[in-house]
N, C-alpha and C. Protein backbone atom coordinates (compact mmCIF):
# COMPACT_ATOMS: atom_id res chain seq x y z
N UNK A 1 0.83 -1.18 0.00
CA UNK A 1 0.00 0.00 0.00
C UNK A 1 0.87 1.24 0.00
N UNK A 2 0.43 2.29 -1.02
CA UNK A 2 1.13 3.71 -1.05
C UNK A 2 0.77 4.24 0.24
N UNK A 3 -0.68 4.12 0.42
CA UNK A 3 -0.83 5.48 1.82
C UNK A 3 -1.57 6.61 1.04
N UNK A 4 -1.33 6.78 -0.13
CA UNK A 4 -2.13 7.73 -1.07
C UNK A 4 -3.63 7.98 -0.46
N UNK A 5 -4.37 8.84 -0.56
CA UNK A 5 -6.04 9.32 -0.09
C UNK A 5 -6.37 8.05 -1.39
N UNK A 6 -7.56 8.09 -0.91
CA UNK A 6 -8.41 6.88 -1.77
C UNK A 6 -9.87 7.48 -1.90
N UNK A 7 -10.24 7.27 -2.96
CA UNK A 7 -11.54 7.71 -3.16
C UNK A 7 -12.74 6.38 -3.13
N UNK A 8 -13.91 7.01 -2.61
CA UNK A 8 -14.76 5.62 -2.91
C UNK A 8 -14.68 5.21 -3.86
N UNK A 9 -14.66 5.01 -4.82
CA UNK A 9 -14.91 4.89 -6.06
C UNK A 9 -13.78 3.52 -6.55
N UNK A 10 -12.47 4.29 -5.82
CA UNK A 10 -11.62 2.82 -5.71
C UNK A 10 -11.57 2.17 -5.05
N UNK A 11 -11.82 2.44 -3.30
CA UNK A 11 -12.45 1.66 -2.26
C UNK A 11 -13.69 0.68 -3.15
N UNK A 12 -14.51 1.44 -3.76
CA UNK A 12 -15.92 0.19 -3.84
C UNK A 12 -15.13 -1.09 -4.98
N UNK A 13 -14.35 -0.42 -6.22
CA UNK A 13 -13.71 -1.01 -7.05
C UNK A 13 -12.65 -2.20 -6.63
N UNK A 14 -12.09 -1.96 -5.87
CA UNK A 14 -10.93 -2.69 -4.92
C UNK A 14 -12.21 -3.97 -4.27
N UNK A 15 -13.18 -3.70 -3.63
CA UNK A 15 -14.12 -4.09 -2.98
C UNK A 15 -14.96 -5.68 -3.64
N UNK A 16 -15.52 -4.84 -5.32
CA UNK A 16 -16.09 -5.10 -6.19
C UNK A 16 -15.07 -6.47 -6.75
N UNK A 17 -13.82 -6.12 -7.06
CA UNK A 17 -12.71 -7.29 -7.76
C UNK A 17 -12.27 -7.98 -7.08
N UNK A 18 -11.74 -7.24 -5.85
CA UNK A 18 -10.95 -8.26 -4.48
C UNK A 18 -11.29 -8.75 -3.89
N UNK A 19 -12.02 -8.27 -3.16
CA UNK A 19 -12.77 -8.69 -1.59
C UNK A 19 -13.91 -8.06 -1.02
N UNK A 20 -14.93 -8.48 -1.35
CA UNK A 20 -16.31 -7.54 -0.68
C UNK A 20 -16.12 -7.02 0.27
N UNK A 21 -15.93 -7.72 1.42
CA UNK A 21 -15.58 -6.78 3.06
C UNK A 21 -14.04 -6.58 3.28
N UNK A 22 -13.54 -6.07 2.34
CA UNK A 22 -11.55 -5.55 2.50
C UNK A 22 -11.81 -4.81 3.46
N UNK A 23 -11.59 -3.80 4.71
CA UNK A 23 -11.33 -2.82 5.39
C UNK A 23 -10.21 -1.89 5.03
N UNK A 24 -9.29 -2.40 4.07
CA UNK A 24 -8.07 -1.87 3.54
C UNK A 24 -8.16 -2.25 2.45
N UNK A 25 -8.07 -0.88 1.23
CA UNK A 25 -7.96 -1.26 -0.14
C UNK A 25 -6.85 -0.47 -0.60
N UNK A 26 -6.43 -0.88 -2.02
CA UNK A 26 -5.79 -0.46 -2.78
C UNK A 26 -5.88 1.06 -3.36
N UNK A 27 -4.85 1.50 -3.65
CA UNK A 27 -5.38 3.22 -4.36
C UNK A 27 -5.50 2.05 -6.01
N UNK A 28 -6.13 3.22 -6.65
CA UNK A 28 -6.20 2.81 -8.13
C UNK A 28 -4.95 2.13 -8.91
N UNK A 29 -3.98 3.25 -8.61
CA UNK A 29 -2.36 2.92 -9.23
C UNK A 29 -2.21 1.65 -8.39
N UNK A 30 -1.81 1.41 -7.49
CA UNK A 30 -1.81 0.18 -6.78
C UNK A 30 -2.57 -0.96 -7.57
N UNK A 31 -3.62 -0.85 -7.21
CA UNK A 31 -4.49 -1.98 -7.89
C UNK A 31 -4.45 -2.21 -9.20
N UNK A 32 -3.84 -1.55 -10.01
CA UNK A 32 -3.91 -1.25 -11.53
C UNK A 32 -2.49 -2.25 -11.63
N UNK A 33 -1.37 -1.82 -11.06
CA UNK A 33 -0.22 -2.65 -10.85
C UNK A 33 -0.60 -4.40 -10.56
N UNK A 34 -1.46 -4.29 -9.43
CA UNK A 34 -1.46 -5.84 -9.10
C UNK A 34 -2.00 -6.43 -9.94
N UNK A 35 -2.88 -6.12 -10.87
CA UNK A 35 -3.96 -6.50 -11.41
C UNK A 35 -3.02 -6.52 -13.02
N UNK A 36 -1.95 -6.01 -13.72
CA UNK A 36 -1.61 -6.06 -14.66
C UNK A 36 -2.56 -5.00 -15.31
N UNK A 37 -3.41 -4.27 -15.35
CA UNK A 37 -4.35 -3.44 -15.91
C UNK A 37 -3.88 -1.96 -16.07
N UNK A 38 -3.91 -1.49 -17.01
CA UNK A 38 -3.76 0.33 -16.40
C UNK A 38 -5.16 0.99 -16.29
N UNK A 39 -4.73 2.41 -15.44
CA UNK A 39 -5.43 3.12 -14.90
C UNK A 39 -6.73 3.20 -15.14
N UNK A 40 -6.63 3.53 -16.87
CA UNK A 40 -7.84 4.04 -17.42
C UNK A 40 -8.94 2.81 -17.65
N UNK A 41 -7.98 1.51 -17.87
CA UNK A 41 -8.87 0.26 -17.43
C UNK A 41 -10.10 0.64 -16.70
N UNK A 42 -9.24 0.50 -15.46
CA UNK A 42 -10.09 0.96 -14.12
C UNK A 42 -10.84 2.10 -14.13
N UNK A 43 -11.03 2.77 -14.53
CA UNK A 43 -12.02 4.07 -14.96
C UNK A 43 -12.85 3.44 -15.27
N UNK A 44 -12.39 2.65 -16.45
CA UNK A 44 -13.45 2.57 -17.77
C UNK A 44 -14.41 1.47 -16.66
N UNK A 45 -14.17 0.45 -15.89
CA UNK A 45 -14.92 -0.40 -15.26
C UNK A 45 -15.88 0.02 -14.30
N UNK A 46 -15.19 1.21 -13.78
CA UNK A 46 -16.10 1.93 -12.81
C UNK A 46 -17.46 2.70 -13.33
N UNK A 47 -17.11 3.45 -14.32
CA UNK A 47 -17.89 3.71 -15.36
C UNK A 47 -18.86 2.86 -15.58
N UNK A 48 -18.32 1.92 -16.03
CA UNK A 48 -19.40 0.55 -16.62
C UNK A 48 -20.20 0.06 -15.43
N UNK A 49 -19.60 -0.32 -14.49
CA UNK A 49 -20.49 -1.08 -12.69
C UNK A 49 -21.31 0.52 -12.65
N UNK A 50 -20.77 1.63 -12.67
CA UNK A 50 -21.53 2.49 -12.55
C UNK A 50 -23.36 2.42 -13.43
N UNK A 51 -23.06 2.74 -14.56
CA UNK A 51 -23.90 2.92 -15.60
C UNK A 51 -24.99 1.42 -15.24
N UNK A 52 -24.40 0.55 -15.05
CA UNK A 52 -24.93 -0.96 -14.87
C UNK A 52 -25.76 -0.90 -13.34
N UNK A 53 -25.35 0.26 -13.08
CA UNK A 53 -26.25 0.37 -11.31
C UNK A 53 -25.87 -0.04 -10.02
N UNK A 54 -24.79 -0.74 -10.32
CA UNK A 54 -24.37 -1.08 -9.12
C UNK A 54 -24.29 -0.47 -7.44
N UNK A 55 -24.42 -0.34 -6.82
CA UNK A 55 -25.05 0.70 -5.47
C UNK A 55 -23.68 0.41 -4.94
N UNK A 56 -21.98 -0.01 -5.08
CA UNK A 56 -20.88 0.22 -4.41
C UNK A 56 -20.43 1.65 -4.94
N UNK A 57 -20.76 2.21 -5.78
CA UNK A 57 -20.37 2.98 -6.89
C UNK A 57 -20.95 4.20 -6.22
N UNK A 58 -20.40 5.27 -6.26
CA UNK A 58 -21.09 6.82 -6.08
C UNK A 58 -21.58 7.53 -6.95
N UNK A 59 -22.76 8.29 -7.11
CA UNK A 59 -23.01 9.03 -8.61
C UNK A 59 -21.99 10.00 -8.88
N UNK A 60 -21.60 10.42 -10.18
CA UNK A 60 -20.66 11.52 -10.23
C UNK A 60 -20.45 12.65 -10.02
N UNK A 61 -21.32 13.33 -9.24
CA UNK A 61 -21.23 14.72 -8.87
C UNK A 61 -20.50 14.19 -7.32
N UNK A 62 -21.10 12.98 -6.65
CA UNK A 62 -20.83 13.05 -5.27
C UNK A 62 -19.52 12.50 -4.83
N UNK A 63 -18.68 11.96 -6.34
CA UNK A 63 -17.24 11.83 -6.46
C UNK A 63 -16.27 13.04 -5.59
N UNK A 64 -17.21 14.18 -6.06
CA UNK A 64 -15.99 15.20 -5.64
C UNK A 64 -15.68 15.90 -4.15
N UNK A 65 -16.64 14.72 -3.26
CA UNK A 65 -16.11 14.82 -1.92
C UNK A 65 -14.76 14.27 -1.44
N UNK A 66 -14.72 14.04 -0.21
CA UNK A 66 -13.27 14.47 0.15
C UNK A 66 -12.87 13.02 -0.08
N UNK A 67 -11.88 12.71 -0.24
CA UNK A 67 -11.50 11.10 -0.53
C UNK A 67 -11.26 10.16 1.03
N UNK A 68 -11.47 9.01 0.62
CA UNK A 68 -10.93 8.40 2.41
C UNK A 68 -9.53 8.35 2.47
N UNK A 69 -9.35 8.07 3.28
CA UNK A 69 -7.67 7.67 3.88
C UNK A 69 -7.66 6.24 4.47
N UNK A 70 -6.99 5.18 3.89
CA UNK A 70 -7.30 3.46 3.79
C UNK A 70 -5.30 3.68 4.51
């Protein structure tokens, strides 16, 4: 783990691929590394679980609160 702020969005994503109940997740870059994937991968998936409805996911305006700290 970087220690980097984490946003829900990669918290739910980390959540969604890894481990439903993680208490500790990955930042994006992190997870993008473990996973062999880059970044925008991971966008693009969040996007997609998004659009698909998924309720781990935040709508996009409410992205631009403050990020967690994992």
């Amino acid at each position: 783990m970087c220690g980097s702020a984490l946003s829900g969005d990669a918290a739910a994503l980390y959540r969604k691929l890894i481990c439903r109940s993680a208490e500790r997740c990955l930042c994006l870059r992190c997870l993008a590394a473990k996973l062999g994937l880059s970044e925008k991968t991971l966008y693009d998936l969040i996007d997609r679980y998004r659009r698909m409805g998924c309720t781990l996911f935040s709508e996009p305006e409410e992205e631009d609160a403050a990020p967690e700290k994992f």
